[in-house]
Protein backbone atom coordinates (compact mmCIF):
# COMPACT_ATOMS: atom_id res chain seq x y z
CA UNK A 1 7.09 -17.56 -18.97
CA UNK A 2 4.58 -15.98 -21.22
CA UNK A 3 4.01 -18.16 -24.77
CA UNK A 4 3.25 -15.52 -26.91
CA UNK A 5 6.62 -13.85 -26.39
CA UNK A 6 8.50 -16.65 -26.30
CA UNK A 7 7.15 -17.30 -29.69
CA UNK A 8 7.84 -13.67 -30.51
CA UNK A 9 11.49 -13.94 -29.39
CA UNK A 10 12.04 -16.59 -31.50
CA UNK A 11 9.87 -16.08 -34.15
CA UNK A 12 7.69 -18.83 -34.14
CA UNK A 13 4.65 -19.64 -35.97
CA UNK A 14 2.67 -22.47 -34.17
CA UNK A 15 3.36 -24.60 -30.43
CA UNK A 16 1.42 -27.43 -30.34
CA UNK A 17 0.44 -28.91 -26.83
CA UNK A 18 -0.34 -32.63 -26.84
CA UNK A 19 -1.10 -35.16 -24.64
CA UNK A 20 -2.87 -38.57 -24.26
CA UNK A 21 -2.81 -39.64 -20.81
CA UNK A 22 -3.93 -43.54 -21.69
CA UNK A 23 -0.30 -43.83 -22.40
CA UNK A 24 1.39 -41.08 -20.26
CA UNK A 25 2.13 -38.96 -23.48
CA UNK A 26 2.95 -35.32 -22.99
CA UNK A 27 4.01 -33.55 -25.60
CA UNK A 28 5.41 -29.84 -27.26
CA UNK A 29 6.16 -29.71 -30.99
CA UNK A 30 7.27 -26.53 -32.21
CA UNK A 31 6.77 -25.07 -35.76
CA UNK A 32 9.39 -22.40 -35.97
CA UNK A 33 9.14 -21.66 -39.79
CA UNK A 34 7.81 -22.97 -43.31
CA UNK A 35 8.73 -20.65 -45.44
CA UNK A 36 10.91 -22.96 -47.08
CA UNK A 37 8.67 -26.55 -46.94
CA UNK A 38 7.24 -28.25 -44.51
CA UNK A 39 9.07 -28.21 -41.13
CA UNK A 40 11.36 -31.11 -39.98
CA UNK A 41 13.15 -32.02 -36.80
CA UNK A 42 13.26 -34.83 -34.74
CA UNK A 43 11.77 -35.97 -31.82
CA UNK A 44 13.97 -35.57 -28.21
CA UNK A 45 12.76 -37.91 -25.62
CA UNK A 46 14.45 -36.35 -22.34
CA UNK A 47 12.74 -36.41 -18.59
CA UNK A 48 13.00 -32.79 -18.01
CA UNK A 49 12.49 -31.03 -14.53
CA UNK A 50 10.27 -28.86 -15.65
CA UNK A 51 7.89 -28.07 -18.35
CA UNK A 52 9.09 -24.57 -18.62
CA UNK A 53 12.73 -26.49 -19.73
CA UNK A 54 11.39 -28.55 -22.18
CA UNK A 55 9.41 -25.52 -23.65
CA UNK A 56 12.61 -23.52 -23.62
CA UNK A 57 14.56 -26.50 -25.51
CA UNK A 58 12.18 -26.92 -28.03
CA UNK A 59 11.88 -23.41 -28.79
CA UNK A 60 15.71 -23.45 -28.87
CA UNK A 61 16.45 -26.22 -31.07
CA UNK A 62 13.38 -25.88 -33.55
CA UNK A 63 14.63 -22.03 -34.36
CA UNK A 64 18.00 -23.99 -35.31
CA UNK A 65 16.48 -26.52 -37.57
CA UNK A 66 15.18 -23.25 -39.51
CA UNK A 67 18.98 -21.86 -39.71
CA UNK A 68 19.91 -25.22 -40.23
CA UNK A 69 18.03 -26.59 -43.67
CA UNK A 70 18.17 -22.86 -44.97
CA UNK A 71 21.96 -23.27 -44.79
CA UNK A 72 22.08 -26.63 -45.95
CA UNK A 73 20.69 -25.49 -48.62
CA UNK A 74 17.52 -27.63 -48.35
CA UNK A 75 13.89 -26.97 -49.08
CA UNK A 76 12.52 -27.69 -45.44
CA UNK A 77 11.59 -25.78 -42.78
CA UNK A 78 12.24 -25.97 -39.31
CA UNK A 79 10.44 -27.92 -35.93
CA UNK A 80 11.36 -29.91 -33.15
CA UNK A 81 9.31 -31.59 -30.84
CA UNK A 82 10.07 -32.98 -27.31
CA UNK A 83 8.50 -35.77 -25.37
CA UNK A 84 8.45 -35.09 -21.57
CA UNK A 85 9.04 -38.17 -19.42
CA UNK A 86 11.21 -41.42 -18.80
CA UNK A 87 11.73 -43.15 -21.76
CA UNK A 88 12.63 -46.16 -20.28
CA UNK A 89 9.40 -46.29 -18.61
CA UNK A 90 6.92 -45.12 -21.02
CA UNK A 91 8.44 -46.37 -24.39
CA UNK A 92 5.80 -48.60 -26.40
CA UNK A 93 4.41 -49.49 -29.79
CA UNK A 94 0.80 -48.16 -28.20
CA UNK A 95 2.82 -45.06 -27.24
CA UNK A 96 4.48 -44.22 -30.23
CA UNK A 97 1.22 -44.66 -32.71
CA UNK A 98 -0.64 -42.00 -29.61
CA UNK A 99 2.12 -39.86 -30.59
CA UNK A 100 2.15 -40.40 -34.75
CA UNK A 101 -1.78 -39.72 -34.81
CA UNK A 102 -0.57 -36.45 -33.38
CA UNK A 103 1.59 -35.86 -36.03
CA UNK A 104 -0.71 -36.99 -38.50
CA UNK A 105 -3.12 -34.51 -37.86
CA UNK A 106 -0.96 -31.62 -38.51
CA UNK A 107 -1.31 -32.74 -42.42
CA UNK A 108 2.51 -32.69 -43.32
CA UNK A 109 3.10 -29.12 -41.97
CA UNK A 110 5.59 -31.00 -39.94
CA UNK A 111 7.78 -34.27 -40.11
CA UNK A 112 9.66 -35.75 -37.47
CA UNK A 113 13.23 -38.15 -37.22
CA UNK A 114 15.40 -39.79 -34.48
CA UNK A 115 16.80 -37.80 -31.34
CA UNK A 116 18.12 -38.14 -27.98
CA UNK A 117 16.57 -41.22 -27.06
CA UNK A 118 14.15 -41.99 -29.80
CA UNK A 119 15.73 -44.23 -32.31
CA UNK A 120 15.03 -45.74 -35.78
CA UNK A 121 12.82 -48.67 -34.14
CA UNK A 122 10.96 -45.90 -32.55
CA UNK A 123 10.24 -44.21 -35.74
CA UNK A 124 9.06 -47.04 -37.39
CA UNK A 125 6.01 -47.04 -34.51
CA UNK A 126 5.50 -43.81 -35.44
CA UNK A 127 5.60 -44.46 -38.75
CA UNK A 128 2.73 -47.06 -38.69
CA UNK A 129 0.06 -43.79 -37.65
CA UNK A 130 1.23 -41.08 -39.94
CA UNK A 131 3.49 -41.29 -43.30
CA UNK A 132 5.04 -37.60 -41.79
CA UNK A 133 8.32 -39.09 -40.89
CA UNK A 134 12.11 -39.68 -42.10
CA UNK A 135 14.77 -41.66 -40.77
CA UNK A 136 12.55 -45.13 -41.30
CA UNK A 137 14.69 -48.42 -40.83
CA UNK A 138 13.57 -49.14 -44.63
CA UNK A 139 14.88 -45.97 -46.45
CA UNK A 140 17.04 -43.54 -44.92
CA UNK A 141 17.47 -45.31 -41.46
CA UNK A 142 19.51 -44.02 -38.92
CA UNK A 143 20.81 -40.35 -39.63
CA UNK A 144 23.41 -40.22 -36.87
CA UNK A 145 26.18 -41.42 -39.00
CA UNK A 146 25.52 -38.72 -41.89
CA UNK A 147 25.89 -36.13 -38.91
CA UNK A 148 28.55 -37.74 -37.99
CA UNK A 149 30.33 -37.60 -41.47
CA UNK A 150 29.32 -33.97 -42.60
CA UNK A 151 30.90 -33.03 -38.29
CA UNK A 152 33.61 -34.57 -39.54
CA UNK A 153 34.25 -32.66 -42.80
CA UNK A 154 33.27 -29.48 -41.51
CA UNK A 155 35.97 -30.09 -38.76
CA UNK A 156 38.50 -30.79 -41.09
CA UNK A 157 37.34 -26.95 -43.02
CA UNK A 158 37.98 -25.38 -39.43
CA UNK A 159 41.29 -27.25 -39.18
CA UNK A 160 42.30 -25.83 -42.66
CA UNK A 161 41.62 -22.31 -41.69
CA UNK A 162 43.09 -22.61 -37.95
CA UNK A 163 45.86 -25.06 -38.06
CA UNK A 164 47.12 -24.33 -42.03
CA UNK A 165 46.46 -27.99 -43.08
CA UNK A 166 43.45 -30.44 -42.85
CA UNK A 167 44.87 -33.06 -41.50
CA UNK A 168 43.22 -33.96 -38.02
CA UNK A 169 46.69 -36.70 -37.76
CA UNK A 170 48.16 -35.94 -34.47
CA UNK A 171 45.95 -33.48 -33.34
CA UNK A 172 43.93 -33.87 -29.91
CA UNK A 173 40.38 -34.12 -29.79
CA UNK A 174 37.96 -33.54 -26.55
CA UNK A 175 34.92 -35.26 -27.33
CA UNK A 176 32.08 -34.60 -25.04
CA UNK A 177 29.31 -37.61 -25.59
CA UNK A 178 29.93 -40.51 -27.37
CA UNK A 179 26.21 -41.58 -28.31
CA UNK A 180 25.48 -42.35 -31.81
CA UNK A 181 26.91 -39.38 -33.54
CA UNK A 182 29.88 -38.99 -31.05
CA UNK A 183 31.15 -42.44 -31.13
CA UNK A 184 31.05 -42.85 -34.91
CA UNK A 185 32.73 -39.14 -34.73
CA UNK A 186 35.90 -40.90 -32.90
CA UNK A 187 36.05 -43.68 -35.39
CA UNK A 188 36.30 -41.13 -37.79
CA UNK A 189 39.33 -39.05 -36.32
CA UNK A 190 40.97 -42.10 -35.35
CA UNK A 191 41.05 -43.90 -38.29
CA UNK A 192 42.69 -40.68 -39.85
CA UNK A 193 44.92 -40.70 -36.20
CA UNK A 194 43.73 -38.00 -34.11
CA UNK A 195 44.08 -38.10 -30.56
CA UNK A 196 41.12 -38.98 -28.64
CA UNK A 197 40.25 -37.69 -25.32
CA UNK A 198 36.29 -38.64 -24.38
CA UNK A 199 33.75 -38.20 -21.66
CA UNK A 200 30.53 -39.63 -21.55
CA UNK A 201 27.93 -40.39 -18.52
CA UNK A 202 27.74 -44.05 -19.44
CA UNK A 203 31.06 -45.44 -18.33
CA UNK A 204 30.51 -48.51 -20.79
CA UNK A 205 30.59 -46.50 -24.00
CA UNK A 206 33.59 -44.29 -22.54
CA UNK A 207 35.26 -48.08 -22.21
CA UNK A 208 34.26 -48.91 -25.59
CA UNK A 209 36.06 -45.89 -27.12
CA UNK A 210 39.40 -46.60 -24.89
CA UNK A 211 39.29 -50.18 -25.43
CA UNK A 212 38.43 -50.20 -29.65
CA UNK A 213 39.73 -46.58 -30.17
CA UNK A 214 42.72 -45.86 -27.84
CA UNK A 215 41.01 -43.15 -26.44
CA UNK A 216 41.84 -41.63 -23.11
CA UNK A 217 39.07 -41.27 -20.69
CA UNK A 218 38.15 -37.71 -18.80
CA UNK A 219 35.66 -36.49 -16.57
CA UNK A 220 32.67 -34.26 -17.09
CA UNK A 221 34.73 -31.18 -15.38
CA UNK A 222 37.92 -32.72 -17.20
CA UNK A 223 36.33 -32.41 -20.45
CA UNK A 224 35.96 -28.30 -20.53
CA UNK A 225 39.07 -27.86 -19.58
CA UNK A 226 41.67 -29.91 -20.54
CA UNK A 227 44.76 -29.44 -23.50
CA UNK A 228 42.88 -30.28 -26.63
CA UNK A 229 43.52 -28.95 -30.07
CA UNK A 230 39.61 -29.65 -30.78
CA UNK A 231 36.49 -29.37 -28.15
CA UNK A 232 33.60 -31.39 -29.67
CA UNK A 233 30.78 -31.05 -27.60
CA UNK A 234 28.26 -34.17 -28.49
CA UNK A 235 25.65 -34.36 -26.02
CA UNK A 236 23.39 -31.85 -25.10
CA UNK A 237 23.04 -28.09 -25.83
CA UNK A 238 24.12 -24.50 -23.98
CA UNK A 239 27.65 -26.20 -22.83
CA UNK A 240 29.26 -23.09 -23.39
CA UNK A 241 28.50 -19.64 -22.03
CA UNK A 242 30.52 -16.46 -21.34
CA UNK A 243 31.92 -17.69 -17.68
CA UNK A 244 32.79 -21.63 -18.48
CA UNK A 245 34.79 -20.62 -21.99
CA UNK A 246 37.71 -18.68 -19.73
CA UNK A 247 38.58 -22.39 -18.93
CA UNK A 248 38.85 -23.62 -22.16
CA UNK A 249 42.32 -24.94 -23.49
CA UNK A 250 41.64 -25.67 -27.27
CA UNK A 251 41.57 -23.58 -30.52
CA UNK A 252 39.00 -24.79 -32.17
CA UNK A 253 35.39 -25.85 -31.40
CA UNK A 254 33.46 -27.87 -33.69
CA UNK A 255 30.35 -30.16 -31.99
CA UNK A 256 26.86 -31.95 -32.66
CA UNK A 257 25.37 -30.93 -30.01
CA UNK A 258 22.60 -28.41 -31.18
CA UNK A 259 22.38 -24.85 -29.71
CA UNK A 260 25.75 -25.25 -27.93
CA UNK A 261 26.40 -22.01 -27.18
CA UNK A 262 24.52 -20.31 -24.62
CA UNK A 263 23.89 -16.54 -26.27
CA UNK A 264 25.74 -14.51 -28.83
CA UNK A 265 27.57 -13.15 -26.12
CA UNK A 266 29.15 -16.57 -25.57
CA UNK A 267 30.31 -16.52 -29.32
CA UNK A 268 31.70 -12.79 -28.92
CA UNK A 269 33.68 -14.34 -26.05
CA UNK A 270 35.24 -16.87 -28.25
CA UNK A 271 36.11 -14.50 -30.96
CA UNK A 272 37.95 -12.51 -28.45
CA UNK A 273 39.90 -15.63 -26.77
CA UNK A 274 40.73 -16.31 -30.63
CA UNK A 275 38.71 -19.83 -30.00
CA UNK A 276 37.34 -20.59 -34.10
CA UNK A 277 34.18 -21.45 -33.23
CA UNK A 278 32.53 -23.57 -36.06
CA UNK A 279 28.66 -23.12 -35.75
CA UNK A 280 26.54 -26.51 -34.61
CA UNK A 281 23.91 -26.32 -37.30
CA UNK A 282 26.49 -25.69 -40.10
CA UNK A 283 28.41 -29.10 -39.44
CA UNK A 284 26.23 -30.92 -37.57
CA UNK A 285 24.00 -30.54 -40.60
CA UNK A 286 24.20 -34.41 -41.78
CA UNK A 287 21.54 -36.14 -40.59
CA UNK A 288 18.96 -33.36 -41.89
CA UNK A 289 20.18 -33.77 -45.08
CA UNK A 290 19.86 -37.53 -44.75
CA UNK A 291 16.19 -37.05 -43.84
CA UNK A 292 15.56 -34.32 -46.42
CA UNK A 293 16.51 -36.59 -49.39
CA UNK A 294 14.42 -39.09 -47.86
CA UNK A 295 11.26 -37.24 -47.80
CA UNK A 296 12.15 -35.58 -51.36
CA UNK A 297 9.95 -36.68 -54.02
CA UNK A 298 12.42 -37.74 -56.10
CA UNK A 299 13.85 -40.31 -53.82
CA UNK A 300 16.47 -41.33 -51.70
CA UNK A 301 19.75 -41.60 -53.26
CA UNK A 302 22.60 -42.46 -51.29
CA UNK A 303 25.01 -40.85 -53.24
CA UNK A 304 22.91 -37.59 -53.18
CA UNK A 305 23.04 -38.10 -49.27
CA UNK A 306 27.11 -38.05 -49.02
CA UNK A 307 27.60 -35.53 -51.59
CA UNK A 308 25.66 -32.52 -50.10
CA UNK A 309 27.23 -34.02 -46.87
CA UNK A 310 30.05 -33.48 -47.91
CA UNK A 311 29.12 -30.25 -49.31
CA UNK A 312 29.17 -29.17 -45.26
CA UNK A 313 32.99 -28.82 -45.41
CA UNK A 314 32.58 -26.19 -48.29
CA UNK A 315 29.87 -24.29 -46.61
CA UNK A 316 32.11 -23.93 -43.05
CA UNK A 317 34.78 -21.71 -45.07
CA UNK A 318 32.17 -19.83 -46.44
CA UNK A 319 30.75 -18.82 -42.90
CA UNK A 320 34.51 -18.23 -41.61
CA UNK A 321 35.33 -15.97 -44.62
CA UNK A 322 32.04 -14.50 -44.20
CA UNK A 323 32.80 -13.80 -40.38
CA UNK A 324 36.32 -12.45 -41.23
CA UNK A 325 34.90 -10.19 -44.33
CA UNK A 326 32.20 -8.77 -41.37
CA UNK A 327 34.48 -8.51 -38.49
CA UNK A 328 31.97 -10.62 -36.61
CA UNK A 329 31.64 -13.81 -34.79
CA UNK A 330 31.01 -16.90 -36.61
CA UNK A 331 28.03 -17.62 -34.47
CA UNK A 332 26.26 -14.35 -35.62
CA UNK A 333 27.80 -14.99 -39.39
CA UNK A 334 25.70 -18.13 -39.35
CA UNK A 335 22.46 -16.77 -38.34
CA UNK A 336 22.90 -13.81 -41.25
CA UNK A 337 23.30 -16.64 -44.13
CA UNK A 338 21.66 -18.94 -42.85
CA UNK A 339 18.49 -15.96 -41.83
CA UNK A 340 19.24 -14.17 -45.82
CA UNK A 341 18.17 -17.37 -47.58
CA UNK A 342 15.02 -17.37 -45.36
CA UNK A 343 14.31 -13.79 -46.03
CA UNK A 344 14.72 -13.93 -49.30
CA UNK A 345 12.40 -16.90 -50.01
CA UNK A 346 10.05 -14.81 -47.93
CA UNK A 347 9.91 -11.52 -49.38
């Protein structure tokens, strides 16, 4: 893989390397733009095979935190960062401050949150070696359940455009993870009295949801292809591509999972099965927002927080009217608002 046109690809304008082997840190953040503000994405915490993969995820997913505030409507740019290694093995206080000093030294050109496996105790480490953070146990704490509610809204825009009526009552839900934005997603749709049907690898949490939220349990092949009315894929990104969506037995996808189509091709593919796709960093847009009021200088409001959150629901018609008013795919509707705003700010 050659850096420079990966970066090109993508557009990218820094890749920081890090490391500190006193603590077993290795490290890639990824700067995709700052046209906007400062960049901010969290920090994913994932034992990858290979470096290559966790260079191609962060790549991935800090070009979507870009789209992502831009859409929102936020004054942020977008980065990611990704933490190679076993985080039940190398998680520490000494660890986490390694890591922050990092951070600090970029000066603010980047701030970082909770991800896959880093979580609001871990960002208060952090925290203590560089102010460049959001999602602190003190202010805006854990964004998972704002992503959680603004999923929720923007599924309930989809379900007004593909099903005639909002209402999520009766209708049958595929949930695909059930970590912290999942599981909170199923409280959601059940309190309202969807149908729950839910796969995750850690049988405990799947017995959770079947046990406190009548949901039925599936398995990890199950989960792609069974009768749904909804897929929500919840766990980790590129679930989807142009072979895997023939399988597919539900109308409408709406997920949290970032990046979770492979390629544009994939979303071309579910514009032609007549699949409404709802795009991940439109709805899964939450717990950005969350951490963007947190780091805005006029404070965090809570109120603020839910009202632009809610604001997600508003912004998924626009993309679908957008997509119809093209002739396009809602994935590649997405990246033309969501890239305009950029481009605009830029020129």
């Amino acid at each position: 893989m050659s850096i420079f046109q990966e970066m090109n690809t993508y557009g990218h304008e820094q890749i920081v390397f890090i490391r500190d082997e006193t603590v077993g840190l290795h490290a890639i953040i990824a700067i995709h733009n700052t046209v906007l503000g400062p960049a901010l994405g969290g920090t994913r915490f994932w034992n990858y095979a290979t470096e290559s993969d966790a260079l191609f995820d962060v790549l991935r997913l800090s070009r979507g935190m870009t789209l992502k505030s831009a859409a929102a409507g936020l004054k942020l740019g977008g980065g990611k960062a990704v933490i190679i290694g076993d985080p039940t093995q190398l998680k520490s206080r000494e660890f986490f401050h390694a890591y922050g000093k990092f951070i600090d030294s970029l000066g603010g050109k980047y701030y970082t949150a909770e991800d896959i496996n880093v979580n609001t105790a871990d960002i208060a480490h952090i925290n203590e070696a560089t102010k460049y953070v959001s999602g602190t146990p003190s202010i805006g704490g854990n964004p998972s359940p704002f992503t959680a509610r603004g999923l929720y809204m923007g599924m309930k825009a989809g379900a007004r455009v593909k099903f005639g009526t909002e209402s999520l009552e009766g209708k049958t839900v595929a949930v695909q993870g059930l970590g912290s934005v999942g599981y909170v997603l199923c409280e959601h749709l059940q309190k309202e009295g969807a149908k729950l049907k839910v796969y995750d690898i850690n049988p405990t949490i799947v017995k959770k949801a079947s046990e406190k939220l009548g949901a039925s349990a599936v398995t990890a092949e199950e989960v792609l292809t069974t009768d749904c009315d909804i897929f929500a894929p919840c766990a980790m990104g590129a679930v989807l591509n142009t072979d895997n969506v023939k399988h597919l037995k539900c109308r409408l996808i709406a997920g949290a999972a970032n990046n979770i189509l492979m390629d544009a091709a994939t979303g071309d593919a579910l514009e032609n099965l007549n699949i409404l796709y709802l795009p991940d960093y439109i709805v899964n847009a939450g717990g950005v927002i969350n951490c963007a009021i947190e780091v805005d200088e006029a404070g965090y409001n809570i109120d603020v927080v839910n009202a632009k959150v809610d604001k997600i629901y508003d912004t998924t018609l626009e993309i679908i009217a957008l997509a119809r008013e093209r002739q396009i795919s809602t994935y590649q509707a997405a990246d033309e608002y969501a890239e305009g705003i950029v481009k605009a700010h830029k020129d």
